[in-house]
Protein backbone atom coordinates (compact mmCIF):
# COMPACT_ATOMS: atom_id res chain seq x y z
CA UNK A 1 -9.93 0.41 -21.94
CA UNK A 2 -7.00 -1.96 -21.81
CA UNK A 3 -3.51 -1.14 -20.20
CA UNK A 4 0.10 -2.42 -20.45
CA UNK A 5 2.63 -2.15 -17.83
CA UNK A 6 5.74 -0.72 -18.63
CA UNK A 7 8.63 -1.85 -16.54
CA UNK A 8 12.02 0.41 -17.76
CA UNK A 9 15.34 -0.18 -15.61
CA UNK A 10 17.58 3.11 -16.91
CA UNK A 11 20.79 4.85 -15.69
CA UNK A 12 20.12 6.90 -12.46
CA UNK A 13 21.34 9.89 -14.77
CA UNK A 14 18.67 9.16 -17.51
CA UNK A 15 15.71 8.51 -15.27
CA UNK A 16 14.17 12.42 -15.83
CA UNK A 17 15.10 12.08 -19.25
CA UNK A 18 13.30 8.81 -20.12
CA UNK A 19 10.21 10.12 -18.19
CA UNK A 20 9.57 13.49 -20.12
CA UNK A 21 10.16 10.95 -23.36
CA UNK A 22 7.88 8.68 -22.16
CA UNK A 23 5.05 11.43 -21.68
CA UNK A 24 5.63 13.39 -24.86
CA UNK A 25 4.94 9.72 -26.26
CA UNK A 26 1.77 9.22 -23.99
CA UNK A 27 2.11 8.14 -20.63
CA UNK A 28 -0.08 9.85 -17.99
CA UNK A 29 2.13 9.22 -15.12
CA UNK A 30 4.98 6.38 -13.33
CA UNK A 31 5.80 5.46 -10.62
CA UNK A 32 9.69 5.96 -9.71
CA UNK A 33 11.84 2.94 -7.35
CA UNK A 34 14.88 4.24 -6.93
CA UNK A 35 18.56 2.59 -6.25
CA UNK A 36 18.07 -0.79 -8.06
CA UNK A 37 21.10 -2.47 -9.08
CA UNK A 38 21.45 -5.35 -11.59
CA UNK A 39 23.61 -7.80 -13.39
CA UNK A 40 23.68 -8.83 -16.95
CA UNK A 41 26.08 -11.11 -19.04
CA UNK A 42 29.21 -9.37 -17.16
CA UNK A 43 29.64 -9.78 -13.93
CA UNK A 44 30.05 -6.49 -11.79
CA UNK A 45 33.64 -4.86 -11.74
CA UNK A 46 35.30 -4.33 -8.56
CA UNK A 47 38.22 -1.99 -7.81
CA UNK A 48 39.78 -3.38 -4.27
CA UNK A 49 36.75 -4.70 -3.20
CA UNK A 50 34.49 -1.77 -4.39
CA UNK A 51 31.64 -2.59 -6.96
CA UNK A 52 31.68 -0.39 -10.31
CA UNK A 53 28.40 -0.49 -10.96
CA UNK A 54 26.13 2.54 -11.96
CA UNK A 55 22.79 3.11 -10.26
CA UNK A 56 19.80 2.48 -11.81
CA UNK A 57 16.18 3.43 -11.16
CA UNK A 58 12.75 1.39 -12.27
CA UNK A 59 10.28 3.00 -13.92
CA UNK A 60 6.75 1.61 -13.79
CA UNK A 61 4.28 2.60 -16.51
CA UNK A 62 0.79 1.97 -17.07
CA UNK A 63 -0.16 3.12 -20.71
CA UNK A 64 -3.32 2.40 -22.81
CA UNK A 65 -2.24 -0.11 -25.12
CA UNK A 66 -2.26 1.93 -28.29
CA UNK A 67 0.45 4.49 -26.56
CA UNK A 68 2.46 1.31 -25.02
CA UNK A 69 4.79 0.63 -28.33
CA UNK A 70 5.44 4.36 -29.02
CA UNK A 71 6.44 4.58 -25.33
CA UNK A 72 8.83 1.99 -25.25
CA UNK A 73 10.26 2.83 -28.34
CA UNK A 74 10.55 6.40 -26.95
CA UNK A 75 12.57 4.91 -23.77
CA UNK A 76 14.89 2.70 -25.88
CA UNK A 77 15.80 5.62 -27.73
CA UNK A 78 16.55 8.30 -24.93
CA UNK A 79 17.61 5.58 -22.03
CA UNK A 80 20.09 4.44 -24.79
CA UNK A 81 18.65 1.24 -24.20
CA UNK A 82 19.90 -1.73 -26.89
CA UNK A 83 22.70 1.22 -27.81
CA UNK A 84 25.29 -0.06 -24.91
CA UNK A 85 25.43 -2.48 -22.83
CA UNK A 86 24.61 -2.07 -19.49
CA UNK A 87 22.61 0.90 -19.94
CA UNK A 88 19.02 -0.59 -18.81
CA UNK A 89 15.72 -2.95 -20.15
CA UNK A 90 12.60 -2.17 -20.33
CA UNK A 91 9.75 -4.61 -21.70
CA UNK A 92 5.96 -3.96 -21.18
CA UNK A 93 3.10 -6.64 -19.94
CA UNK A 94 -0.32 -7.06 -20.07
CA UNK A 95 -2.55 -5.51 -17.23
CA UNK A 96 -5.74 -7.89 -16.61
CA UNK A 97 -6.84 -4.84 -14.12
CA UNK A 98 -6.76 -1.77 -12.81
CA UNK A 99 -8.08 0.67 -10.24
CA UNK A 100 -7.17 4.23 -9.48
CA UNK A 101 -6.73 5.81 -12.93
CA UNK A 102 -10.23 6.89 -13.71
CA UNK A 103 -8.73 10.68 -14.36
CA UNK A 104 -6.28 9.43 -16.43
CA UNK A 105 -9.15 7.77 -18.48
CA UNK A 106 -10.45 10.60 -19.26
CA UNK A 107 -7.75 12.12 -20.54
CA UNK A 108 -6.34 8.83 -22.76
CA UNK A 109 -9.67 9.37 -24.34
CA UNK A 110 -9.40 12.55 -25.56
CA UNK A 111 -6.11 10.86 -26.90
CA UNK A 112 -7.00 7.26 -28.34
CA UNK A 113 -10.77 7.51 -28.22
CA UNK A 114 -11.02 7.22 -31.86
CA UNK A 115 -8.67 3.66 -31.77
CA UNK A 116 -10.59 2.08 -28.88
């Protein structure tokens, strides 16, 4: 079975949001960093010496690679990712290996059996 990594940086506020997306679309699991911060094309606005800047959390997903474009799709759509800027990335990569997900094997194929 092969695996992609999904790496999605989304709004603090649309972290839960883009995670029940991202399983209804077939992801077993993630793994949540919280309090990342980035920078894109703008710079970060300051008000007297504050930064403006809206939290963001990183989202780490390892999906069969069947499931991996329908999940990213699915996080693009609900993370309003591409819709505003600002808002988050996400991009997936290839896994050469894992350990630790033999249950969720079992489970992707009852899933994607069929396409492996």
């Amino acid at each position: 079975m092969r695996f992609k990594l999904i790496i999605a940086l989304v709004e603090d506020s649309e972290a839960d949001a883009v995670m029940t997306a991202a399983r209804e679309a077939g992801a077993t699991g993630a793994t949540v960093l919280p309090h990342a911060r980035g920078e894109g094309v703008a710079h970060i606005k300051t008000f007297f010496g504050l930064n403006l800047e809206t939290r963001m959390e990183v989202l780490l997903f390892l999906v069969e690679e069947h499931m991996s474009r329908s999940v990213l799709e699915q996080i693009k759509q609900i993370g309003n990712i591409d819709a505003t800027p600002g808002t988050g990335v996400a991009f997936q990569l290839n896994v050469e290996d894992a350990v630790g997900v033999t249950h969720q094997i079992q489970k992707l194929n009852e899933l994607v059996g069929e396409q492996i």
